[in-house]
Protein backbone atom coordinates (compact mmCIF):
# COMPACT_ATOMS: atom_id res chain seq x y z
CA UNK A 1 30.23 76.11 -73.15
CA UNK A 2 31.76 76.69 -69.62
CA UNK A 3 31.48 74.66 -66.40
CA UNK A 4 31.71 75.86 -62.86
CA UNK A 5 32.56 74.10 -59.68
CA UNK A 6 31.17 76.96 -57.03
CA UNK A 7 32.45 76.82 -53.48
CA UNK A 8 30.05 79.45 -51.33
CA UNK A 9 28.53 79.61 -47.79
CA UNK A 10 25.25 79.00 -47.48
CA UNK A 11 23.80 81.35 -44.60
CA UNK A 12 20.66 78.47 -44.53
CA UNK A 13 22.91 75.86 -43.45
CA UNK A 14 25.83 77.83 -42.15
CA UNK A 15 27.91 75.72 -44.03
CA UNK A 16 30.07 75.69 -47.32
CA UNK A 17 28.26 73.81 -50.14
CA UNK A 18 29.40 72.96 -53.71
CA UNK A 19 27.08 73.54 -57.07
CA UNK A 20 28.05 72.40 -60.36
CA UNK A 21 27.07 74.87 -63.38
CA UNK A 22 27.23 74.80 -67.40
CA UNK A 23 27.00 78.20 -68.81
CA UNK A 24 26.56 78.39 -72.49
CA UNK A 25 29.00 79.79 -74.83
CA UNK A 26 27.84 82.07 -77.76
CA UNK A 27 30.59 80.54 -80.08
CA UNK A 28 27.96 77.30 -79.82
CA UNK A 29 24.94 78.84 -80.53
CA UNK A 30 24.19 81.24 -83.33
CA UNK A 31 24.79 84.57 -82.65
CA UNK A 32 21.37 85.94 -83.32
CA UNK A 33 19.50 83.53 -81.58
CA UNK A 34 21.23 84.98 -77.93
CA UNK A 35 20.51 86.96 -75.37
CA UNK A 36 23.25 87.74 -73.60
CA UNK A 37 21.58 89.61 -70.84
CA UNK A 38 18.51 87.36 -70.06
CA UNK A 39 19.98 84.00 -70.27
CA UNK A 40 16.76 80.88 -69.41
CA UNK A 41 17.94 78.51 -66.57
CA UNK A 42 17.35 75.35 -65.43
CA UNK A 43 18.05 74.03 -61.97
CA UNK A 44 18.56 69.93 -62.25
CA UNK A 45 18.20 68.36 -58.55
CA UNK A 46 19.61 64.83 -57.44
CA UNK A 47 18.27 61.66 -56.53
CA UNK A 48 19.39 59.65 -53.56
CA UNK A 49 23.08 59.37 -52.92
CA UNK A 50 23.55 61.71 -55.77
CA UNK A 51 25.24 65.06 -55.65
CA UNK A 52 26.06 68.32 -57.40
CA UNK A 53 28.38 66.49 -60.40
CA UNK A 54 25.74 63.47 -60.69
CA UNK A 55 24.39 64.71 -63.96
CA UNK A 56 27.38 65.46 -65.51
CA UNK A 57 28.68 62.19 -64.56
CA UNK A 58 25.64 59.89 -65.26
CA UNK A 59 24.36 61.36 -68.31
CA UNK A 60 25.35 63.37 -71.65
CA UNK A 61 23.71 66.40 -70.65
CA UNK A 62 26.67 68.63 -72.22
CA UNK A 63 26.25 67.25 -75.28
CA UNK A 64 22.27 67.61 -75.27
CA UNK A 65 22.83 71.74 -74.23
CA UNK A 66 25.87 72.66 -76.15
CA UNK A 67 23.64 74.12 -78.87
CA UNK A 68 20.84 75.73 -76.71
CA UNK A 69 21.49 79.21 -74.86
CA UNK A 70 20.95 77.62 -71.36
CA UNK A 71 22.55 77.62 -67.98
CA UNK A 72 21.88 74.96 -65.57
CA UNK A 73 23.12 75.03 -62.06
CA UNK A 74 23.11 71.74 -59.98
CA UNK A 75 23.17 71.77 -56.47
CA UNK A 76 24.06 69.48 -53.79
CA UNK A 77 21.36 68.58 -51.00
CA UNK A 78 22.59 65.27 -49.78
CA UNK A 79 20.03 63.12 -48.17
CA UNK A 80 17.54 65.85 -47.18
CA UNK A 81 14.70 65.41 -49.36
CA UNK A 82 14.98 69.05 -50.03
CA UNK A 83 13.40 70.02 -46.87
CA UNK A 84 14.11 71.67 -43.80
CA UNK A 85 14.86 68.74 -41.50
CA UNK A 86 14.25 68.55 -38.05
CA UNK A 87 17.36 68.61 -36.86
CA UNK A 88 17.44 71.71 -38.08
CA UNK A 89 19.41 71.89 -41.47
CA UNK A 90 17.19 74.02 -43.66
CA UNK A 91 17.32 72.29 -46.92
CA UNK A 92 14.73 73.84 -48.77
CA UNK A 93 15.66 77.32 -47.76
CA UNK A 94 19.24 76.92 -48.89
CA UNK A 95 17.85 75.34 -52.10
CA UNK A 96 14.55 77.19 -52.98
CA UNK A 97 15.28 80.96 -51.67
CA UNK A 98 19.15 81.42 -51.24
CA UNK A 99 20.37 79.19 -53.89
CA UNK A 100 19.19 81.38 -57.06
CA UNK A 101 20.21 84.94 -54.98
CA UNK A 102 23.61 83.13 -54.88
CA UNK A 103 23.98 82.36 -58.37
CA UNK A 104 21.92 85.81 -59.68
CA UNK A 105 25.62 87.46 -57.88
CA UNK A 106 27.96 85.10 -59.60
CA UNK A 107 25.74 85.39 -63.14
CA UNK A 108 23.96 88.84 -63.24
CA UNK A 109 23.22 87.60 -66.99
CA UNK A 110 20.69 85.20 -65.66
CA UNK A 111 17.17 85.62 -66.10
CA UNK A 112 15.18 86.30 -62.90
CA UNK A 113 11.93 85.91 -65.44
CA UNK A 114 10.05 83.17 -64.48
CA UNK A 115 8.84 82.61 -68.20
CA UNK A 116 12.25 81.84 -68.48
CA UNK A 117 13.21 79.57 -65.18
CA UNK A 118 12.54 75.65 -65.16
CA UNK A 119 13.34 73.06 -62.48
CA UNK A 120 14.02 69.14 -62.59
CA UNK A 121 15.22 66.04 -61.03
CA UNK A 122 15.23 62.46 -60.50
CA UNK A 123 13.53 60.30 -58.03
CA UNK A 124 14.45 62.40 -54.67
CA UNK A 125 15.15 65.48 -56.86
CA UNK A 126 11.64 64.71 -58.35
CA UNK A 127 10.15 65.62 -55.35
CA UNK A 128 12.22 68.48 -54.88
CA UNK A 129 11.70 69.77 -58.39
CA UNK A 130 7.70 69.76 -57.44
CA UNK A 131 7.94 70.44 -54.05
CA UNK A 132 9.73 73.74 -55.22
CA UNK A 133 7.99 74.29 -58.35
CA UNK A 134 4.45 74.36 -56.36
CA UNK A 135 5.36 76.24 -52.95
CA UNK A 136 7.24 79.01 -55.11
CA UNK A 137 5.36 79.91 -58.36
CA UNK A 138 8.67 80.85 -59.84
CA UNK A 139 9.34 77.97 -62.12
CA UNK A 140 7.77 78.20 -65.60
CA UNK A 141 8.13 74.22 -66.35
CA UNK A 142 8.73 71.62 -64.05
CA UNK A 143 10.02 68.13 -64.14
CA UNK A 144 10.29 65.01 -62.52
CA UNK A 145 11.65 61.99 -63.74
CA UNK A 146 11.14 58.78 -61.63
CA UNK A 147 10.15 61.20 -58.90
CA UNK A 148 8.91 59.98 -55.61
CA UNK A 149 6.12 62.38 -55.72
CA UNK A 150 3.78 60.11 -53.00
CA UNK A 151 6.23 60.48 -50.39
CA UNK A 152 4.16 61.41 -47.49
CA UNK A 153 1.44 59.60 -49.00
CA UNK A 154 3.44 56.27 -49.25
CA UNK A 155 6.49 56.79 -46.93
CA UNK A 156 5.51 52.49 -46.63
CA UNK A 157 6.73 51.76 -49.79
CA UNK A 158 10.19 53.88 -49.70
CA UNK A 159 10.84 52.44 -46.63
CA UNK A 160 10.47 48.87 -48.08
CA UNK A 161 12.96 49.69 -50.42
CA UNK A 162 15.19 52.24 -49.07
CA UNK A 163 17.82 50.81 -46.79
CA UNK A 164 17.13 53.66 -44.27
CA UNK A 165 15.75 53.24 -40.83
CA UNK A 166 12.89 55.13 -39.40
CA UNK A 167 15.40 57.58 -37.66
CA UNK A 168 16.05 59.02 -40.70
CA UNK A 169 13.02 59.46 -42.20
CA UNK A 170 11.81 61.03 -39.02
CA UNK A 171 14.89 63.29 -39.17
CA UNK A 172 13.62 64.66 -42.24
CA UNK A 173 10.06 64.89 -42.05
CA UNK A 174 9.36 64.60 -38.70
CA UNK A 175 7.13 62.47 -37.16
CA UNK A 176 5.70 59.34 -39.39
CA UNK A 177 2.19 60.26 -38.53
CA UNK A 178 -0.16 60.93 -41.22
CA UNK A 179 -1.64 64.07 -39.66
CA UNK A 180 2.28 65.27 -39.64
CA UNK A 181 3.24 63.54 -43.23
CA UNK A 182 0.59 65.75 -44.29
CA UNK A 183 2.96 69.04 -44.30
CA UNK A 184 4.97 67.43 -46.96
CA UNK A 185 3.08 65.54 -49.77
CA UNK A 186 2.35 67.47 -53.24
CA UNK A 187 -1.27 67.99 -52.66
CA UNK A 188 -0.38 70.70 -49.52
CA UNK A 189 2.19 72.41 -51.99
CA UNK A 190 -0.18 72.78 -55.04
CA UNK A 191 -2.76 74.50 -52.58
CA UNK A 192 0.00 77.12 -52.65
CA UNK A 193 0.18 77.11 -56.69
CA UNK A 194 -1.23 79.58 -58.52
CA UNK A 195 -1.75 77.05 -61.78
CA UNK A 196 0.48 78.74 -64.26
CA UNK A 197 3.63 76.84 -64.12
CA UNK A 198 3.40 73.84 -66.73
CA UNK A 199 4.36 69.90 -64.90
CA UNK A 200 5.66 67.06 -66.71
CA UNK A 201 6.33 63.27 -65.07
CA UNK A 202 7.39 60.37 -66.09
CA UNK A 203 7.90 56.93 -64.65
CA UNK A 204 8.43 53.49 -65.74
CA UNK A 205 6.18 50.94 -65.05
CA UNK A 206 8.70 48.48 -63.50
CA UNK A 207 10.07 51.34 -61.17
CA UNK A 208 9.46 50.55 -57.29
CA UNK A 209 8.10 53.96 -57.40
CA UNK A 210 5.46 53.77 -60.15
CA UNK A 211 2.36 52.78 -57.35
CA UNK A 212 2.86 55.76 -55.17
CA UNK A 213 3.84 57.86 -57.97
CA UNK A 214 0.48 57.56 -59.89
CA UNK A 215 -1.38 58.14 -56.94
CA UNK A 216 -0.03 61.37 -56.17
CA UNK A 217 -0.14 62.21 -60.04
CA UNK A 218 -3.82 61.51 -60.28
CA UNK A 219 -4.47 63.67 -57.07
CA UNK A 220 -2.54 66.36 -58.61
CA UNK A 221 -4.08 65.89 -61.61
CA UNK A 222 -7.78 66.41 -59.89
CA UNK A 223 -6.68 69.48 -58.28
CA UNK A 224 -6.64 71.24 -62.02
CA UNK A 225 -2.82 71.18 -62.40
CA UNK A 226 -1.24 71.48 -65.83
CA UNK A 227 0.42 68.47 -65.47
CA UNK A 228 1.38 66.46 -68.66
CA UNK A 229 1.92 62.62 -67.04
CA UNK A 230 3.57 59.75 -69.07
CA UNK A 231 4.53 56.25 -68.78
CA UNK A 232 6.20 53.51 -70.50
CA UNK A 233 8.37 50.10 -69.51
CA UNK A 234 11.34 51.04 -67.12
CA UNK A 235 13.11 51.35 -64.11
CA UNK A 236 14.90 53.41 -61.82
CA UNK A 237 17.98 53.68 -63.58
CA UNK A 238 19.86 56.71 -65.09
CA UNK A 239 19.79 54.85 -68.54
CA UNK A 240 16.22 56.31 -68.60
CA UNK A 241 16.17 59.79 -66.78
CA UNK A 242 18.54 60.61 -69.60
CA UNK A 243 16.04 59.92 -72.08
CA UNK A 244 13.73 61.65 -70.39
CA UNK A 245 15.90 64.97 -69.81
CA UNK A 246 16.11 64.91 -73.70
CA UNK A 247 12.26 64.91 -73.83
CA UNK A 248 11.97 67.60 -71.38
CA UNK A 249 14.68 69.78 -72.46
CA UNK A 250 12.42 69.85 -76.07
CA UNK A 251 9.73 71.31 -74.41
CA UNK A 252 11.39 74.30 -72.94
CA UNK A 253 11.80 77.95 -74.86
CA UNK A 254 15.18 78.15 -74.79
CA UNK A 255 16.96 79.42 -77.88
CA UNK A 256 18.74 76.68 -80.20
CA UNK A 257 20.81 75.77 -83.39
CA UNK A 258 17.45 73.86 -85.26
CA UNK A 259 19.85 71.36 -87.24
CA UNK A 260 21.43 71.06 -84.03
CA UNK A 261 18.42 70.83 -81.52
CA UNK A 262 19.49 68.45 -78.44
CA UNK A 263 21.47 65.69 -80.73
């Protein structure tokens, strides 16, 4: 496999911003198993004080694609929730609409199918991963591990354990009314969803998240999604998301070496 370290400007943000990408290599996958000119891709958000290299730091993910015809591009959105803040950095614009133009330039070989175009992340990327996933319809599976999918619905309980002050939370979301909070939790998005794209969560039952999380699972759950929701003992910690990137990775149709298959 390759990896990237892209440098572009991002007209959203009218700034320079940095993604990290793996691009597979054909000498690591059987020959007749790719497709060279439709290549699946995965976008892999990042949690709180994470950034573009975080999964390629934190976790084996090279190892668990080297046999699987996949790219995966991993942006950088620092503390914005994925969202266009109100201080007006558009987050989610630069993210959601510009990033995959961007990277269709610098790999024409990627698919623009969205049978073939998944999105995940952890805890903050969580959010983004099904904030995006619902708003767009492009995504074919999406993922959150840890993710703090009740934000909005239970901006109490990140600010009891996020060491951020109410400034910043209203920076990004505006203000912490529930009329205005409404604009951002995952019920609002999934009005926008047209139910084909295929969810899957998971968080630990000793995560600080797990309350808020189930909530807005269960609502999203009630609103007919095709969400597949599990649990088990853990916490927020990266010893776990990369367990649970193996499990997702498994479910997506992405070509593969089967004596090989995410080891």
């Amino acid at each position: 496999m390759a990896t990237f370290e892209i440098e572009y400007f991002s007209e959203s943000l009218d700034m320079a911003r940095h993604v990290s990408v793996i691009y597979p290599d054909a000498a690591d996958v059987a020959p007749d198993l790719v497709d060279c000119t439709d290549i699946p891709v995965l976008y892999l958000l990042h949690g709180m004080n994470g950034n573009e290299n975080s999964w390629r730091k934190r976790t084996a993910i090279e190892r668990l694609i080297r046999h699987t015809n996949l790219i995966v591009i991993m942006p950088n959105t620092d503390l914005a929730w994925y969202t266009n803040t109100t201080y007006g950095l558009n987050y989610y614009d630069a993210i959601a609409k510009e990033l995959p133009k961007v990277m269709q330039r610098f790999f024409p070989n990627m698919s623009r199918k969205r049978e073939k175009t998944f999105i995940a992340g952890l805890s903050m990327g969580g959010y983004g991963a099904f904030k995006i996933g619902l708003s767009t319809n492009e995504y074919a599976y999406v993922g959150a591990f840890s993710g703090a999918l009740g934000i909005g619905m239970d901006l109490d309980e990140l600010e009891k354990n996020v060491d951020k002050k109410p400034a910043y939370w209203q920076g990004i979301f505006g203000d912490l009314t529930r009329e205005n909070l409404k604009k951002h939790i995952m019920t609002t998005f999934a009005k926008e969803h047209d139910k084909k794209s295929q969810f899957y969560t998971w968080c630990g039952k000793e995560d600080f998240l797990f309350g808020s999380n189930q909530k807005a699972v269960k609502a999203l759950e009630d609103m007919g999604l095709n969400l597949e929701s599990t649990v088990s003992h853990g916490t927020h910690d990266w010893y776990y998301w990369e367990q649970q990137l193996q499990v997702f990775l498994k479910k997506l149709p992405i070509d593969y070496e089967e004596e090989e298959r995410l080891t």
